[in-house]
Protein backbone atom coordinates (compact mmCIF):
# COMPACT_ATOMS: atom_id res chain seq x y z
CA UNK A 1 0.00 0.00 0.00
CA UNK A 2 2.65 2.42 0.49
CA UNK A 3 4.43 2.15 -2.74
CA UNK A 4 0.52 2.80 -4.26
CA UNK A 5 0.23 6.40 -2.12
CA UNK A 6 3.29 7.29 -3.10
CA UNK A 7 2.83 6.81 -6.42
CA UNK A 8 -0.87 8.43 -6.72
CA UNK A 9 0.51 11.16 -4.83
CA UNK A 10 3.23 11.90 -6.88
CA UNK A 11 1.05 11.65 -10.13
CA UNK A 12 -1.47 14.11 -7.93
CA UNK A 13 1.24 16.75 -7.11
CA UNK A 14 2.57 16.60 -10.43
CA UNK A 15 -1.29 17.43 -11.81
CA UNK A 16 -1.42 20.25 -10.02
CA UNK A 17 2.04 21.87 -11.09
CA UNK A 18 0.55 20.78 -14.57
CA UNK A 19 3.68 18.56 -14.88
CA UNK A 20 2.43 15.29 -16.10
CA UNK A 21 3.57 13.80 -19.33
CA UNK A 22 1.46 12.97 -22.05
CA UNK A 23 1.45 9.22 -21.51
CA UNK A 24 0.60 9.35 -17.74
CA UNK A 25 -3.24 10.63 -18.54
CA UNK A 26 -3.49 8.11 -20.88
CA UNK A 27 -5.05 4.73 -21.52
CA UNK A 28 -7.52 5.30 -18.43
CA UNK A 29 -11.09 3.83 -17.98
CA UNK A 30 -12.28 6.26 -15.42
CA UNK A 31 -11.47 9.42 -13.50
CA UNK A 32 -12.46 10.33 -10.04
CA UNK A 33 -12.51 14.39 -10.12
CA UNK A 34 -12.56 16.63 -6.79
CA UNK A 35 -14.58 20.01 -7.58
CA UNK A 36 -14.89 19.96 -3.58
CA UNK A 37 -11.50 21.24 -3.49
CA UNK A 38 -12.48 24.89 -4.99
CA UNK A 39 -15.37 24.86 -2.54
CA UNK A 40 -17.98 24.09 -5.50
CA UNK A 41 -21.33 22.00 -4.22
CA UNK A 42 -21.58 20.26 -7.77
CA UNK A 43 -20.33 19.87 -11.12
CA UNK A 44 -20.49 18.45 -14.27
CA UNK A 45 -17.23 16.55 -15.49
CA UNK A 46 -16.58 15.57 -19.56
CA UNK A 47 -15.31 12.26 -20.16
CA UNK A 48 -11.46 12.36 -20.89
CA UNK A 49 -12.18 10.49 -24.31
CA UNK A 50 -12.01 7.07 -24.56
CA UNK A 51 -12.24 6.58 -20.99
CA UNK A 52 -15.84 5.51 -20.07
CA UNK A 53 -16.91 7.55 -17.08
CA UNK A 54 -16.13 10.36 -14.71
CA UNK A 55 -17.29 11.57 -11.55
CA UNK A 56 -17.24 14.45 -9.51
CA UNK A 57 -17.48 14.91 -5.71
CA UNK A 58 -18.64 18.07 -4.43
CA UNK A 59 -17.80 20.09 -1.20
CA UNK A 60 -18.64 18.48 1.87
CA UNK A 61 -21.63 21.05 3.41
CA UNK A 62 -24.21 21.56 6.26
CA UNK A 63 -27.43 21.26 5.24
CA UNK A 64 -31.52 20.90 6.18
CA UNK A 65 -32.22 17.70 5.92
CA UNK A 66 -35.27 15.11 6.94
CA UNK A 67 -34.16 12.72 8.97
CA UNK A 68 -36.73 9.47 9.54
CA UNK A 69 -36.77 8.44 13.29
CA UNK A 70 -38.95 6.28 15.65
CA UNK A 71 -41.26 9.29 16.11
CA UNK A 72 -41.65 10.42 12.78
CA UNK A 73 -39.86 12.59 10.41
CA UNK A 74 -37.82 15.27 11.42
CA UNK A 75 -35.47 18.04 10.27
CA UNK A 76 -32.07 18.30 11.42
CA UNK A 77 -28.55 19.78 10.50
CA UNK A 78 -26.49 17.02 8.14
CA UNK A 79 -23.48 17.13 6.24
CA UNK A 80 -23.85 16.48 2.62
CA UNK A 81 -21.66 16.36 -0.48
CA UNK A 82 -23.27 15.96 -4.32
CA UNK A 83 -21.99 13.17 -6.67
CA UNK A 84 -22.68 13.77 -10.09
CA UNK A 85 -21.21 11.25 -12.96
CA UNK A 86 -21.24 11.20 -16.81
CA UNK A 87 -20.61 8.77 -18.87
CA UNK A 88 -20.52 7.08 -22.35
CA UNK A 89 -24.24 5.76 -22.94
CA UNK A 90 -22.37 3.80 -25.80
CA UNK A 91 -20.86 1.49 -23.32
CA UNK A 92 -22.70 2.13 -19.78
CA UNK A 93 -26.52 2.58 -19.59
CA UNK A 94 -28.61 5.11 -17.34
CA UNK A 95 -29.30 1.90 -14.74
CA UNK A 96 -26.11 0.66 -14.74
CA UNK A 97 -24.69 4.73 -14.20
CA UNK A 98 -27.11 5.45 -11.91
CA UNK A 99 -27.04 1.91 -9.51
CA UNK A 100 -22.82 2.85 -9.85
CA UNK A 101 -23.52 6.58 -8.31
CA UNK A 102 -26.55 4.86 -5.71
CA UNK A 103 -23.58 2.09 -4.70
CA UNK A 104 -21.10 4.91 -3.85
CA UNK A 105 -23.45 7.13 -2.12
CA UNK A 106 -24.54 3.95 0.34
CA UNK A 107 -20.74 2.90 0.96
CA UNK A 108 -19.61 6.77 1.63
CA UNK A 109 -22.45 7.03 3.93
CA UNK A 110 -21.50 3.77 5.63
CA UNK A 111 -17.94 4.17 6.16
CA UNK A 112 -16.38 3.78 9.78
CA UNK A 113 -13.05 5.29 10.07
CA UNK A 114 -12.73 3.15 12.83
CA UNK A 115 -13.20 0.06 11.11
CA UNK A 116 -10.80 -2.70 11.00
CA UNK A 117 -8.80 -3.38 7.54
């Protein structure tokens, strides 16, 4: 694992200094893009041609939201973050896009940082 976060975080740092060589942002099948990081709720990513999909995550933000409980709905103070994903309807389908995006959402809203690995 640590020869893996090296290496993404090299090819991350280099992004940013718009440093990467041609052949490193090629040959990919999906990107995972951060519009969170300029503060931005939502966007809409284009595919990086031929790559299938791409999504976006959005900035992490306190919101209204209902919240179902044992004594009926309520409104309370959650944080939430939009996913939005595009992709090539030639090769991935609106149900098979959207059950992707729904599968994310549910494992992102699951996660336990205190899990074991």
């Amino acid at each position: 694992m640590v020869g893996l976060t090296k290496t993404v975080n090299d090819l991350a740092n280099r992004a940013r200094l718009n440093k990467l060589k041609p052949e490193e942002i090629q040959d990919g099948t999906f990107t995972l893009t951060n519009v969170g990081t300029f503060g931005n709720v939502m966007g809409t990513p284009i595919i990086n041609q031929p790559q299938v999909a791409i999504m976006a995550a959005g900035a992490i933000r306190k919101k209204p939201a209902v919240v179902e409980t044992a004594y009926g709905d309520m409104i309370a103070v959650r944080h939430l973050m939009f996913l939005s994903l595009a992709y090539d309807h030639r090769v991935v389908d609106g149900f098979l896009g959207g059950s992707f995006l729904r599968r994310v959402g549910d494992y992102l809203e699951a996660f336990d940082p205190n899990r074991e690995l």
